[in-house]
PDB file of N, CA and C in Angstrom:
ATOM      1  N   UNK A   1      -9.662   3.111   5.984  1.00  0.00           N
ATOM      2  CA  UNK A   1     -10.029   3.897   4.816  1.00  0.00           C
ATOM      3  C   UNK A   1     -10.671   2.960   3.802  1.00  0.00           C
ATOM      4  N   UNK A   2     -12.021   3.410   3.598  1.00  0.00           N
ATOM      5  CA  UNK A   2     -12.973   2.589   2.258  1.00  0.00           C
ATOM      6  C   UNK A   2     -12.233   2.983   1.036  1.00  0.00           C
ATOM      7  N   UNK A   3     -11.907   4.112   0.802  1.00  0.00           N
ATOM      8  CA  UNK A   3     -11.699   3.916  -0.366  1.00  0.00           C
ATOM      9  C   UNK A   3     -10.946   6.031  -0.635  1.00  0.00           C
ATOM     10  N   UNK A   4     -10.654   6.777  -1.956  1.00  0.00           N
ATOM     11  CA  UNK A   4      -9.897   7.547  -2.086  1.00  0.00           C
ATOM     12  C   UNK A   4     -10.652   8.125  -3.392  1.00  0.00           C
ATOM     13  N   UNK A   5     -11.060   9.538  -3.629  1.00  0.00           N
ATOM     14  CA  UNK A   5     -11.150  10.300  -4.304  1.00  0.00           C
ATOM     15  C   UNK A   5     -10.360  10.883  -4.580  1.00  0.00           C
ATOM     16  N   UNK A   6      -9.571  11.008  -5.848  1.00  0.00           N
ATOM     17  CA  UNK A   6      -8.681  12.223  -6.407  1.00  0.00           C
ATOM     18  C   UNK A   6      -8.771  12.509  -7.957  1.00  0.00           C
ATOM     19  N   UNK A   7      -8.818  14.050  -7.318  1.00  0.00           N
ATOM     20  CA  UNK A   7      -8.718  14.442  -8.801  1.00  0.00           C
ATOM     21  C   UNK A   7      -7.608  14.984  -9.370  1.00  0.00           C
ATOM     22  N   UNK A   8      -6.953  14.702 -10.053  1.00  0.00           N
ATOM     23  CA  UNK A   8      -5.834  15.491 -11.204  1.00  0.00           C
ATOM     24  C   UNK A   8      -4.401  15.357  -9.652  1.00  0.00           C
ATOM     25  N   UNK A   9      -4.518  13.732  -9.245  1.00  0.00           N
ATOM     26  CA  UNK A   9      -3.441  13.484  -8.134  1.00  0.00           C
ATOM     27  C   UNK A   9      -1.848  13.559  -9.116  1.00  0.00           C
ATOM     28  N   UNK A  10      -0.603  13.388  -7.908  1.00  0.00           N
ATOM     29  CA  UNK A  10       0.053  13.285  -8.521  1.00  0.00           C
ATOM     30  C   UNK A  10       1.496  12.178  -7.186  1.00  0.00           C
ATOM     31  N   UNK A  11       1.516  11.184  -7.925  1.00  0.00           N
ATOM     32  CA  UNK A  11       2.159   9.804  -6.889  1.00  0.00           C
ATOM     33  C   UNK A  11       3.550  10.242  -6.734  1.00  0.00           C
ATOM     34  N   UNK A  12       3.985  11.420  -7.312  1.00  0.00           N
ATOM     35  CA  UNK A  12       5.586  11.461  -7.014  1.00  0.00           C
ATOM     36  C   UNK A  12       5.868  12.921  -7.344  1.00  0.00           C
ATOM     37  N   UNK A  13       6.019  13.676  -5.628  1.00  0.00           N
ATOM     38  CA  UNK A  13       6.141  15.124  -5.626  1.00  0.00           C
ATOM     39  C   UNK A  13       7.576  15.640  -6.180  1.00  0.00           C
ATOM     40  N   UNK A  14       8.316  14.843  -6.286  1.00  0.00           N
ATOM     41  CA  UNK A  14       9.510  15.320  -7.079  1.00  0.00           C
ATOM     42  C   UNK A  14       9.559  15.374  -8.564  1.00  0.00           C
ATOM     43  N   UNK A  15       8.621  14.452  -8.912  1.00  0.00           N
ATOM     44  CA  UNK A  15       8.426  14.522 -10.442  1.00  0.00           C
ATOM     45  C   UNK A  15       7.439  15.922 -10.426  1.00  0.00           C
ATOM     46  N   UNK A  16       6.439  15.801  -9.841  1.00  0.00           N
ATOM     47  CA  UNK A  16       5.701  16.995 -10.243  1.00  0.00           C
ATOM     48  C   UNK A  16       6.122  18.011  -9.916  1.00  0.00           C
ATOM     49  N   UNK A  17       7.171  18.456  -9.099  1.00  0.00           N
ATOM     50  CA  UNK A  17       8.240  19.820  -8.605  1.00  0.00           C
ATOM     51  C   UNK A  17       8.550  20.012 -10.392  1.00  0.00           C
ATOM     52  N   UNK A  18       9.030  19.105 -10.649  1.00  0.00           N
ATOM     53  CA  UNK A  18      10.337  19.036 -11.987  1.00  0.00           C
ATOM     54  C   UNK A  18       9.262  19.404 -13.162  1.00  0.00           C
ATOM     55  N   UNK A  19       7.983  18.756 -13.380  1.00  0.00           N
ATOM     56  CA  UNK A  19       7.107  19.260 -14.763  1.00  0.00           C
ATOM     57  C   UNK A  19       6.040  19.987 -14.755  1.00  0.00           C
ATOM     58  N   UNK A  20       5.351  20.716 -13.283  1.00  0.00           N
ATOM     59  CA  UNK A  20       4.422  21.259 -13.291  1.00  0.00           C
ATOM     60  C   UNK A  20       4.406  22.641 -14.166  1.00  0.00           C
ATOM     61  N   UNK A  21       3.694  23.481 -14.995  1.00  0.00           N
ATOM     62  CA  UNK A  21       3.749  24.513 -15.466  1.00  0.00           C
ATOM     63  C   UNK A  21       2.981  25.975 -14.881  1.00  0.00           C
ATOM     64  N   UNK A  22       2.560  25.466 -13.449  1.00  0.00           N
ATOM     65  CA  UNK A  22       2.354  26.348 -12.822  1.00  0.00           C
ATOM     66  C   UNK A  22       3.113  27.332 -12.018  1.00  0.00           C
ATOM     67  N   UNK A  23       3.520  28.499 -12.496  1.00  0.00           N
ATOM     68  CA  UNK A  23       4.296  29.160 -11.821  1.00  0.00           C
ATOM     69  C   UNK A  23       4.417  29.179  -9.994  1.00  0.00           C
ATOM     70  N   UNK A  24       3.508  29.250  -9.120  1.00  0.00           N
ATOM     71  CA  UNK A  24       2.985  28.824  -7.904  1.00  0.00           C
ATOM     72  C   UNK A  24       3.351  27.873  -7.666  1.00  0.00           C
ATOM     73  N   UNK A  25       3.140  26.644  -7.864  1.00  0.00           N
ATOM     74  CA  UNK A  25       3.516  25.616  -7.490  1.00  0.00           C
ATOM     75  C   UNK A  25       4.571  24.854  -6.610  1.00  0.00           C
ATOM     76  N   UNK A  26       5.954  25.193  -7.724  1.00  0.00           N
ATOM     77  CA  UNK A  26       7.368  24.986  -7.458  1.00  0.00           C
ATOM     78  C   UNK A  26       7.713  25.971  -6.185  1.00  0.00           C
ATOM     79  N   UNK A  27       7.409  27.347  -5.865  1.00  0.00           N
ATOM     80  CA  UNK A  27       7.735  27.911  -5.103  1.00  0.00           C
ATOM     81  C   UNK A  27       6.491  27.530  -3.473  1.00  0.00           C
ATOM     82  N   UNK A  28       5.288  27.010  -3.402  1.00  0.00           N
ATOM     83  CA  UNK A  28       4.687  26.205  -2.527  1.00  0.00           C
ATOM     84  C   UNK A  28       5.210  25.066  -2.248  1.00  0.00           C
ATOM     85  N   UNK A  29       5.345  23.911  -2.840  1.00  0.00           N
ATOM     86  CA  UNK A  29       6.146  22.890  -2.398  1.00  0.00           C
ATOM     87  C   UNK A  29       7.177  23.421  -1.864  1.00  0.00           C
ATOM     88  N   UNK A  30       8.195  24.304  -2.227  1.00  0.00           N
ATOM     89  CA  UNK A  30       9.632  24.865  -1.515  1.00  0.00           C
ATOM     90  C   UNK A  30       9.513  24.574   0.111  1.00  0.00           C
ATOM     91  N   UNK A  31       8.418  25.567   0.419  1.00  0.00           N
ATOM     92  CA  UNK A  31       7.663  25.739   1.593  1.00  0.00           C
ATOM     93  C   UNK A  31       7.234  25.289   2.050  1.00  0.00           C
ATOM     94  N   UNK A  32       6.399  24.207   1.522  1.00  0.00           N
ATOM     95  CA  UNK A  32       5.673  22.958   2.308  1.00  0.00           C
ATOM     96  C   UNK A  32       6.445  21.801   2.700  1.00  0.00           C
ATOM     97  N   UNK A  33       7.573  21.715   2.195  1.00  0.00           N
ATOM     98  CA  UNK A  33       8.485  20.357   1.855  1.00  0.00           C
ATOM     99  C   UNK A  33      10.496  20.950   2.619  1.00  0.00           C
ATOM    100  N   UNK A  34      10.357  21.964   2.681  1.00  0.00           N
ATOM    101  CA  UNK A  34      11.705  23.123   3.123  1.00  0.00           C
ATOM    102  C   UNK A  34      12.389  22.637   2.236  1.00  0.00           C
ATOM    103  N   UNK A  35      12.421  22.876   1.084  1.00  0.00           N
ATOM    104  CA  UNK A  35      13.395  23.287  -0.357  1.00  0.00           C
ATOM    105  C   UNK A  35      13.019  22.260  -0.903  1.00  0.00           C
ATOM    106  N   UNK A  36      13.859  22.483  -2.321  1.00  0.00           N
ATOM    107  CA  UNK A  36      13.833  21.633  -3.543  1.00  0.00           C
ATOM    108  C   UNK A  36      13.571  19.846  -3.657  1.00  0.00           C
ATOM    109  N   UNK A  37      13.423  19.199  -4.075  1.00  0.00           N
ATOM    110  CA  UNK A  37      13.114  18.114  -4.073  1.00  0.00           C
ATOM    111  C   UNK A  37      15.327  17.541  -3.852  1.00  0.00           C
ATOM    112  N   UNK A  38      16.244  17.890  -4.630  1.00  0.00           N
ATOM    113  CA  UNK A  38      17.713  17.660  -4.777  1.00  0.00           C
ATOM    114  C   UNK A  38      18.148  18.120  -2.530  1.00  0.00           C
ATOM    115  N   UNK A  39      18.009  19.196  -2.326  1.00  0.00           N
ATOM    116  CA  UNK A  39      18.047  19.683  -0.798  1.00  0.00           C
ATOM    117  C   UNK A  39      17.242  18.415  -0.239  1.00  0.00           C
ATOM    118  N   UNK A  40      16.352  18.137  -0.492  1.00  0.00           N
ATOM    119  CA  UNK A  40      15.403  17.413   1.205  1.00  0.00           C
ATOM    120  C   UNK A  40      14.604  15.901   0.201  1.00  0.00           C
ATOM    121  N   UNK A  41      15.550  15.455  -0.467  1.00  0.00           N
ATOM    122  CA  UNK A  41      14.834  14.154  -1.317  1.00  0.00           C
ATOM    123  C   UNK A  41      14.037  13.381  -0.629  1.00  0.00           C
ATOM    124  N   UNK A  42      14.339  13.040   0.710  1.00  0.00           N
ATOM    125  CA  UNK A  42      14.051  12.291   2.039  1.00  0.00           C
ATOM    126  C   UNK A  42      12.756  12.706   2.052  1.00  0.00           C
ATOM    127  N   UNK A  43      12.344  13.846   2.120  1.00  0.00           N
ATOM    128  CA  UNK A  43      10.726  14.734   2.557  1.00  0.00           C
ATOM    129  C   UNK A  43      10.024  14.427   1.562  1.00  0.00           C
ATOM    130  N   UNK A  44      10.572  14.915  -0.165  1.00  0.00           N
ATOM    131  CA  UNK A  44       9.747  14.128  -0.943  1.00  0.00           C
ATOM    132  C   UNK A  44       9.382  13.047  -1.413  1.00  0.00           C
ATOM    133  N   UNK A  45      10.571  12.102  -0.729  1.00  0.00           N
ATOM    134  CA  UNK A  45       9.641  10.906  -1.206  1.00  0.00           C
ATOM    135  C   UNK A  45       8.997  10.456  -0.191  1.00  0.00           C
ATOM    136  N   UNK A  46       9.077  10.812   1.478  1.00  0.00           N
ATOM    137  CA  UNK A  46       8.172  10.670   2.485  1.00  0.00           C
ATOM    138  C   UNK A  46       6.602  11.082   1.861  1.00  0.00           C
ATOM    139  N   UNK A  47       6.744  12.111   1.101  1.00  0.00           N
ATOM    140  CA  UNK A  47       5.451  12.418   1.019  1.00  0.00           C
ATOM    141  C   UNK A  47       4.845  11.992  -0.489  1.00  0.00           C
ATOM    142  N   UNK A  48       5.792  11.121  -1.095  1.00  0.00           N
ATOM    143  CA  UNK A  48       5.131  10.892  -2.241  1.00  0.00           C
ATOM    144  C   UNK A  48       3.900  10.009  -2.172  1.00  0.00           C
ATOM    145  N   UNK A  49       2.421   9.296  -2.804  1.00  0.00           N
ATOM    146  CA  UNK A  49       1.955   8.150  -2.671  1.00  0.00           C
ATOM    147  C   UNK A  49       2.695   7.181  -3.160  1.00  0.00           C
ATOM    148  N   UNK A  50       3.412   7.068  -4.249  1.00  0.00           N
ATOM    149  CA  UNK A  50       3.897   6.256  -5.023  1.00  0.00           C
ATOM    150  C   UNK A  50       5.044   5.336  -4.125  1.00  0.00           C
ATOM    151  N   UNK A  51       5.332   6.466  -3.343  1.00  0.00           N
ATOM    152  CA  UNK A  51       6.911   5.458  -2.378  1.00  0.00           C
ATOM    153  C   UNK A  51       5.920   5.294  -0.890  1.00  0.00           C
ATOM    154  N   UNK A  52       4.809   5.041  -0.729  1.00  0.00           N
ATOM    155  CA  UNK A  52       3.918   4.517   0.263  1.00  0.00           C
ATOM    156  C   UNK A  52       2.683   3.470  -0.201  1.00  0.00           C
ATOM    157  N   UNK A  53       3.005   3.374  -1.285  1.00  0.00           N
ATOM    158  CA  UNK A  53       1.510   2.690  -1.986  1.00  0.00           C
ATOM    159  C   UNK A  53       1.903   1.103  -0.898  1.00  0.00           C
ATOM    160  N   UNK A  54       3.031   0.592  -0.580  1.00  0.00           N
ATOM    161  CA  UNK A  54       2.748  -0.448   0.382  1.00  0.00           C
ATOM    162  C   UNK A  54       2.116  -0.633   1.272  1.00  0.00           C
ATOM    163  N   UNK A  55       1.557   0.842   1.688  1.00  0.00           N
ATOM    164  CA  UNK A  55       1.202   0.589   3.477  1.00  0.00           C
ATOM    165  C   UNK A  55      -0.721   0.973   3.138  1.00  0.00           C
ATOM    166  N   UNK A  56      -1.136   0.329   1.887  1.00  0.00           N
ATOM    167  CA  UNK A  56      -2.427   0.802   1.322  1.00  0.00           C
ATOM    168  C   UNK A  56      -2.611  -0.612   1.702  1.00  0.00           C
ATOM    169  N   UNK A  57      -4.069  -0.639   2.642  1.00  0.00           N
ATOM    170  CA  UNK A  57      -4.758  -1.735   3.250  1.00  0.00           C
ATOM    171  C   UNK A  57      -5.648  -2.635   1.733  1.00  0.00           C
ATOM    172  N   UNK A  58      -5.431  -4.023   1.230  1.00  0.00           N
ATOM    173  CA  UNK A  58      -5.676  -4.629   0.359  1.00  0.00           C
ATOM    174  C   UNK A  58      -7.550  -4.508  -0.060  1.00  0.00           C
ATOM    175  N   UNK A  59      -8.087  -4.013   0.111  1.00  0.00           N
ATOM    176  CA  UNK A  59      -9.473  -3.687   0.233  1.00  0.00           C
ATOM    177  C   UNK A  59      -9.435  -2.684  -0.358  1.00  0.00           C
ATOM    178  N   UNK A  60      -8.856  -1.576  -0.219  1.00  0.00           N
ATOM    179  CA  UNK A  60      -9.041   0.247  -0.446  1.00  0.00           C
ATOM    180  C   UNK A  60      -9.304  -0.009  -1.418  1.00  0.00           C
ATOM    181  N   UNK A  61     -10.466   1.076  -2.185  1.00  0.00           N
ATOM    182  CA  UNK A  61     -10.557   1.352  -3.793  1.00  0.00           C
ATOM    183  C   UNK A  61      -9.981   2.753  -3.821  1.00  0.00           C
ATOM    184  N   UNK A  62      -9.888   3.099  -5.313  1.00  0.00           N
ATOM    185  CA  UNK A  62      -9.544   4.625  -5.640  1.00  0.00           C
ATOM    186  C   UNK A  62     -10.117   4.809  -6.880  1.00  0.00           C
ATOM    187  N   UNK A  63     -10.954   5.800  -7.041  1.00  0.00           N
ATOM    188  CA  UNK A  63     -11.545   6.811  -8.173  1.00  0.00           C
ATOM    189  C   UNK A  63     -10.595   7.983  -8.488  1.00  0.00           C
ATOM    190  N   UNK A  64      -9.716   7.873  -9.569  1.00  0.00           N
ATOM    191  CA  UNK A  64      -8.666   8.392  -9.975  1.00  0.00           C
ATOM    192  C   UNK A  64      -9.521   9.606 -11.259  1.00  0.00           C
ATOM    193  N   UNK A  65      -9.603  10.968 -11.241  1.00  0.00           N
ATOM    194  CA  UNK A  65      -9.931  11.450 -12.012  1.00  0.00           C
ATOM    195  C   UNK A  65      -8.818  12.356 -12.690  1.00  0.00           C
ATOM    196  N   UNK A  66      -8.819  12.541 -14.330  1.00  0.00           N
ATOM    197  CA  UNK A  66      -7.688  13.020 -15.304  1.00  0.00           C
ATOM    198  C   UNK A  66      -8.257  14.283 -15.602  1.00  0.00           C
ATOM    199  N   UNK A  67      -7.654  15.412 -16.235  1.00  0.00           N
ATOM    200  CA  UNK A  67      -8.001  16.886 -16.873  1.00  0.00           C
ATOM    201  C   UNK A  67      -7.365  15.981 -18.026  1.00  0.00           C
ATOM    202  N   UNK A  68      -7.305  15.771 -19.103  1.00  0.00           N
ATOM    203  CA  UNK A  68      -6.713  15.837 -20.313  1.00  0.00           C
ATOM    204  C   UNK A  68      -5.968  16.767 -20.846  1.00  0.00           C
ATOM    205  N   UNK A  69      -5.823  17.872 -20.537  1.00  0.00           N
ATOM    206  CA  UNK A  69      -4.954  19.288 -20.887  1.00  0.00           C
ATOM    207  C   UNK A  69      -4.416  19.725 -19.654  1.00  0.00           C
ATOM    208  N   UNK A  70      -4.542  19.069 -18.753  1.00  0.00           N
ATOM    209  CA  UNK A  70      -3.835  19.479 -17.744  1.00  0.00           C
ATOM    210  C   UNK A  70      -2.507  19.631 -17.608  1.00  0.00           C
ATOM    211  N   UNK A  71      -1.837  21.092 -17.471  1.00  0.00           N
ATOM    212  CA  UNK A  71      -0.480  21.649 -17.298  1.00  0.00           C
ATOM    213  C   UNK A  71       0.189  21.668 -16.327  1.00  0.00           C
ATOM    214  N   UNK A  72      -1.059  21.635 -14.918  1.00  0.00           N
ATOM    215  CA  UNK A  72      -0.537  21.794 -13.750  1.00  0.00           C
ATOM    216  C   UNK A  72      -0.055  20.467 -12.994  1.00  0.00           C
ATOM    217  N   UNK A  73      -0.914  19.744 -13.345  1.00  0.00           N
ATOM    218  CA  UNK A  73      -0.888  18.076 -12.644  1.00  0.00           C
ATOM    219  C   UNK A  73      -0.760  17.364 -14.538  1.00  0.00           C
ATOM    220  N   UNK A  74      -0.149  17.127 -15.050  1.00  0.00           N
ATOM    221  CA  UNK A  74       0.081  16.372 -16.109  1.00  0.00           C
ATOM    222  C   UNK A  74      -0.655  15.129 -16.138  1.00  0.00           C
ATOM    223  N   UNK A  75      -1.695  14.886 -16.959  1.00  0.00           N
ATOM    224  CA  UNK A  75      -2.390  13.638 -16.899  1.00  0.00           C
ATOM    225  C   UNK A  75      -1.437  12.253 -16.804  1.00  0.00           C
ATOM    226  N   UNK A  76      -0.166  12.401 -17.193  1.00  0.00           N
ATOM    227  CA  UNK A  76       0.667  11.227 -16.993  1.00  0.00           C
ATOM    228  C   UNK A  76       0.982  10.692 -15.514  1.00  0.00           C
ATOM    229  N   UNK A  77       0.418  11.996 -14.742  1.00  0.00           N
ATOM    230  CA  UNK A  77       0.609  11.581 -13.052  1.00  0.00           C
ATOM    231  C   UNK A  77      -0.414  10.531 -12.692  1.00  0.00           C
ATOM    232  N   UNK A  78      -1.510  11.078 -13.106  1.00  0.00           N
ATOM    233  CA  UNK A  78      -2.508  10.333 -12.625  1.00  0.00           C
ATOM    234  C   UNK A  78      -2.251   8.551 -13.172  1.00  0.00           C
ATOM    235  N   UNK A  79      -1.786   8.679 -14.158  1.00  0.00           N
ATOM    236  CA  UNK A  79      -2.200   6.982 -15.014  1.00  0.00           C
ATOM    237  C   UNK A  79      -1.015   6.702 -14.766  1.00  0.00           C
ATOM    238  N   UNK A  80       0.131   6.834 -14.116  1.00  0.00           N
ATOM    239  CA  UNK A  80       1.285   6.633 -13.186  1.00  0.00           C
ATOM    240  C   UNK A  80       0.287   5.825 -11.776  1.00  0.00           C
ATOM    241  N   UNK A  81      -0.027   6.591 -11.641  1.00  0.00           N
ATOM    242  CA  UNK A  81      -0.780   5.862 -10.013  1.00  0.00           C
ATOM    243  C   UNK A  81      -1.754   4.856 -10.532  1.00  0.00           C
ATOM    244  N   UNK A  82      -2.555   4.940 -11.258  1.00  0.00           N
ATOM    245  CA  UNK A  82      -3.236   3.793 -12.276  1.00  0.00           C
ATOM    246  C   UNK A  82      -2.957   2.450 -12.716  1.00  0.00           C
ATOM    247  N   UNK A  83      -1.703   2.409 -13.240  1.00  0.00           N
ATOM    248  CA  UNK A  83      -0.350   1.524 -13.473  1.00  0.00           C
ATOM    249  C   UNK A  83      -0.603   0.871 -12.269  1.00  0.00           C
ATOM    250  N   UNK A  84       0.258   1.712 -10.625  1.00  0.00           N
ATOM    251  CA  UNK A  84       0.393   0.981 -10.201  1.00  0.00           C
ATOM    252  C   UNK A  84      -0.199   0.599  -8.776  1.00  0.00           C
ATOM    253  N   UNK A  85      -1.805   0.950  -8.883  1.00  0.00           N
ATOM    254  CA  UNK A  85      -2.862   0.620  -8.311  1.00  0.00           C
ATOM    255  C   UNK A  85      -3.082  -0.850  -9.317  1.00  0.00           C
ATOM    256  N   UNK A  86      -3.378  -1.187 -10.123  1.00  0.00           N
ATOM    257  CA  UNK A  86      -3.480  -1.991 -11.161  1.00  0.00           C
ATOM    258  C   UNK A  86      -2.790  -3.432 -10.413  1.00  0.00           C
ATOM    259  N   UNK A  87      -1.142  -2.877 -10.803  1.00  0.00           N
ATOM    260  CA  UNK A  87      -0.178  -3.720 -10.358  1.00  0.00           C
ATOM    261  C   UNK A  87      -0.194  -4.390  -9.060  1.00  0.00           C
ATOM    262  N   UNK A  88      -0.929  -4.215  -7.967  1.00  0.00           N
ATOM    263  CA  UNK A  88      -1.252  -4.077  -6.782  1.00  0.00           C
ATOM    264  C   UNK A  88      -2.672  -5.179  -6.778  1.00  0.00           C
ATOM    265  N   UNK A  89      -3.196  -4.822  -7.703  1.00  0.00           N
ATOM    266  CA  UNK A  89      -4.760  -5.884  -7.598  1.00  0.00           C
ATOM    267  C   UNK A  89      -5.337  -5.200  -6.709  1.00  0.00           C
ATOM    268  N   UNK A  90      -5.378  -3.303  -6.702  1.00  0.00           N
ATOM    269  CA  UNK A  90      -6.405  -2.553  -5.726  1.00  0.00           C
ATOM    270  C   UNK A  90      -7.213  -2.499  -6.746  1.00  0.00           C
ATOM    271  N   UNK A  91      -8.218  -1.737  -5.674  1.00  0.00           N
ATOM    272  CA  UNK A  91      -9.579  -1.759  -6.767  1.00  0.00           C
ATOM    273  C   UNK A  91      -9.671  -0.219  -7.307  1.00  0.00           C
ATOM    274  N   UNK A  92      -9.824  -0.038  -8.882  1.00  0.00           N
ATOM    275  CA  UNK A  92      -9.345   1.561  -9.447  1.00  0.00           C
ATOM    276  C   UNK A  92     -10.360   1.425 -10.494  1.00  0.00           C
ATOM    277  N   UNK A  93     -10.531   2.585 -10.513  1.00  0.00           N
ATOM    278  CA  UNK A  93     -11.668   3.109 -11.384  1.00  0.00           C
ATOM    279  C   UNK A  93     -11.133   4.621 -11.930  1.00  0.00           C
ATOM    280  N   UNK A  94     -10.642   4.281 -13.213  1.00  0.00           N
ATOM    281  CA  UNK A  94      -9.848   6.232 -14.300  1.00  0.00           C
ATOM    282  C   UNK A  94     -11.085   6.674 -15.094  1.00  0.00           C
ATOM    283  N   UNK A  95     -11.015   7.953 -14.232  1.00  0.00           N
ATOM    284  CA  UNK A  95     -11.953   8.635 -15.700  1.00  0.00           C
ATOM    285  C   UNK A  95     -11.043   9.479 -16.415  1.00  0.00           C
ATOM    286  N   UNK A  96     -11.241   9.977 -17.300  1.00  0.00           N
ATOM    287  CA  UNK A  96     -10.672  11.434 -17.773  1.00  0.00           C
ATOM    288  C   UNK A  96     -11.942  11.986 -18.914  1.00  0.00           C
ATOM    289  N   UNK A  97     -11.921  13.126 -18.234  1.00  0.00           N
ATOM    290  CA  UNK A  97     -12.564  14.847 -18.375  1.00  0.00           C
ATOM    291  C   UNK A  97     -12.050  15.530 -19.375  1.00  0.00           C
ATOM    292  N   UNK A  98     -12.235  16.221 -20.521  1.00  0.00           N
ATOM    293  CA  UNK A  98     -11.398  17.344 -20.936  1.00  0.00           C
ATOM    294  C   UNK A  98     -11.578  18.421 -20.553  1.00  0.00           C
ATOM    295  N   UNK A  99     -10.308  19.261 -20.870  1.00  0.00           N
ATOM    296  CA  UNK A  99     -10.378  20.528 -20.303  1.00  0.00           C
ATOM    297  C   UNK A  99      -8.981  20.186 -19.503  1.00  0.00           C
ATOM    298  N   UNK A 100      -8.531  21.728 -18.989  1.00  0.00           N
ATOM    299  CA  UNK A 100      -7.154  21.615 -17.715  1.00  0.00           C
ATOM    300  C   UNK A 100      -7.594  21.281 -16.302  1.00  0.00           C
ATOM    301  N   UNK A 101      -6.702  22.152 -15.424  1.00  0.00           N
ATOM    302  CA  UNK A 101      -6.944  22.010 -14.093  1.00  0.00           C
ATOM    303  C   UNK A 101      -7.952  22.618 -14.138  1.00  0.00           C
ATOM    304  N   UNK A 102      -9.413  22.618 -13.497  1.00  0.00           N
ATOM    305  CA  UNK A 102     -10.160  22.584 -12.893  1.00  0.00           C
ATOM    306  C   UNK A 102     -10.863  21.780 -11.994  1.00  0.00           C
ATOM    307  N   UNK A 103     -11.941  22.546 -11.691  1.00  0.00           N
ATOM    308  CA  UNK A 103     -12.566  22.220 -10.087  1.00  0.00           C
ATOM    309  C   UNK A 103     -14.160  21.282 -11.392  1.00  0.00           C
ATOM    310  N   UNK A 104     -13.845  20.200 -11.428  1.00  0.00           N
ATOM    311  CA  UNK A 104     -14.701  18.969 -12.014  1.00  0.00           C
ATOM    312  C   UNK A 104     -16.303  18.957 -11.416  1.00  0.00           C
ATOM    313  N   UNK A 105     -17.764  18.532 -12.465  1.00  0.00           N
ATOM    314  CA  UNK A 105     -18.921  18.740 -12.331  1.00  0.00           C
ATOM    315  C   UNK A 105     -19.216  17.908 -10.624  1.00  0.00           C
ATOM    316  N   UNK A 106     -19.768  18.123 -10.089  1.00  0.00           N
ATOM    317  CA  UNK A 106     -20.286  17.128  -8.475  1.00  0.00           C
ATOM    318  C   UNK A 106     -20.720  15.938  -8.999  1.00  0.00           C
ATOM    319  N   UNK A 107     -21.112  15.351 -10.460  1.00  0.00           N
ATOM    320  CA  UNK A 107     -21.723  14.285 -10.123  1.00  0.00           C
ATOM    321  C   UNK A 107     -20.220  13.435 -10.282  1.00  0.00           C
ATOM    322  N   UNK A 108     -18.857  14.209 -10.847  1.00  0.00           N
ATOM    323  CA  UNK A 108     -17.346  13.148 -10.821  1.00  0.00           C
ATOM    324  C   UNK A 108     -17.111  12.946  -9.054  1.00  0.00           C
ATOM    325  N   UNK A 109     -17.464  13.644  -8.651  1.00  0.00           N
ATOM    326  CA  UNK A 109     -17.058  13.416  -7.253  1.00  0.00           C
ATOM    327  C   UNK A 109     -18.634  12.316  -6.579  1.00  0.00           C
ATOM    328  N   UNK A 110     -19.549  12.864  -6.934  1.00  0.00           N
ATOM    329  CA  UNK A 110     -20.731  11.571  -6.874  1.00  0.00           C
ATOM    330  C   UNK A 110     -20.261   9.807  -7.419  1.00  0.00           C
ATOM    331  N   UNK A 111     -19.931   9.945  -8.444  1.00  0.00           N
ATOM    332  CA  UNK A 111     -19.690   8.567  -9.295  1.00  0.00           C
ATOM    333  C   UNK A 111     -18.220   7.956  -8.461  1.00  0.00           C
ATOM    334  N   UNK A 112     -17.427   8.888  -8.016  1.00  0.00           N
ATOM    335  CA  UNK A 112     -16.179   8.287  -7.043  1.00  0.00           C
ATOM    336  C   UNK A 112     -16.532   7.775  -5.780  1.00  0.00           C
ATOM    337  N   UNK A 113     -17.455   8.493  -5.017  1.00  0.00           N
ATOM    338  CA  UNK A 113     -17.672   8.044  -3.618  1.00  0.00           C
ATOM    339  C   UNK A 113     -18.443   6.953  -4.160  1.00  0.00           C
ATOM    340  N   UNK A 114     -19.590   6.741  -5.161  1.00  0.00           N
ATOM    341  CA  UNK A 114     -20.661   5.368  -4.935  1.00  0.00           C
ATOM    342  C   UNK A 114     -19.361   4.581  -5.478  1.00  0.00           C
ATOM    343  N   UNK A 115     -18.267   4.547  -6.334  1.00  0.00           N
ATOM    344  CA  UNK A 115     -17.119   3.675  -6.463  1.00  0.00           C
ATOM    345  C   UNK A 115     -16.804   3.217  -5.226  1.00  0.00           C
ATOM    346  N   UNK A 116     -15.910   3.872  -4.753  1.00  0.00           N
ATOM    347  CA  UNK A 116     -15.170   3.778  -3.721  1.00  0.00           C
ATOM    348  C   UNK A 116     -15.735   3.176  -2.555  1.00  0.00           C
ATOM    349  N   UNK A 117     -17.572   3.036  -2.166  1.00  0.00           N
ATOM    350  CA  UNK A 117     -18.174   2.789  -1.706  1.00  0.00           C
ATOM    351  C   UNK A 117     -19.055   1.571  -1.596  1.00  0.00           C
ATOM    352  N   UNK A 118     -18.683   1.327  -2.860  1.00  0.00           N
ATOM    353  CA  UNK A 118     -19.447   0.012  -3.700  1.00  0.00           C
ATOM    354  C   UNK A 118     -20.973   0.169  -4.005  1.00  0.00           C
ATOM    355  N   UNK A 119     -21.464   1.045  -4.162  1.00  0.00           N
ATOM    356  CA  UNK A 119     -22.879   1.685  -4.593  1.00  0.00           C
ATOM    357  C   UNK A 119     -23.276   1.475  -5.874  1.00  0.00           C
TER     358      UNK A 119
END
């Protein structure tokens, strides 16, 4: 893997079970994950990035993109993974956008791949 596009990510699915304000959400993870983050802790932190960021090959970049009003993915998720991409000496590049969750202009997803790509 060259490198990682995300937008409005979030490094720890148990934290985001616990603060998302999307009604949907909490009851999808249920389902995707078979219950609560307290029931199956094991699954969420299998699937967190944050409790795998070790097994990230020393090369990878990541283009980390923020909503600033974001309710659903809390901009504190993203600059959580920021932190500790940072801490790591990977190669990271944060924007932040205003506005909430939304689906972001093509040239944020343009400016991530020539990142991530070295372009």
């Amino acid at each position: 893997i060259a490198g990682v596009v995300s937008i409005e990510s979030a490094g720890d699915m148990a934290a985001l079970f616990k603060k998302t304000a999307h009604r949907d959400i909490q009851p999808a993870m249920m389902i995707a994950f078979g219950g609560i983050p307290e029931q199956v802790p094991e699954v969420y932190r299998s699937k967190s990035f944050l409790n795998n960021i070790g097994m990230v090959a020393p090369a990878t970049k990541f283009y980390i993109l923020s909503a600033r009003s974001d309710r659903i993915v809390p901009p504190d998720f993203q600059k959580q993974i920021v932190d500790e991409l940072k801490k790591r000496a990977l190669g990271v590049k944060f924007e932040e956008i205003g506005g909430q969750h939304q689906l972001p202009a093509a040239s944020f997803y343009a400016a991530g791949l020539n990142f991530v790509l070295g372009k």
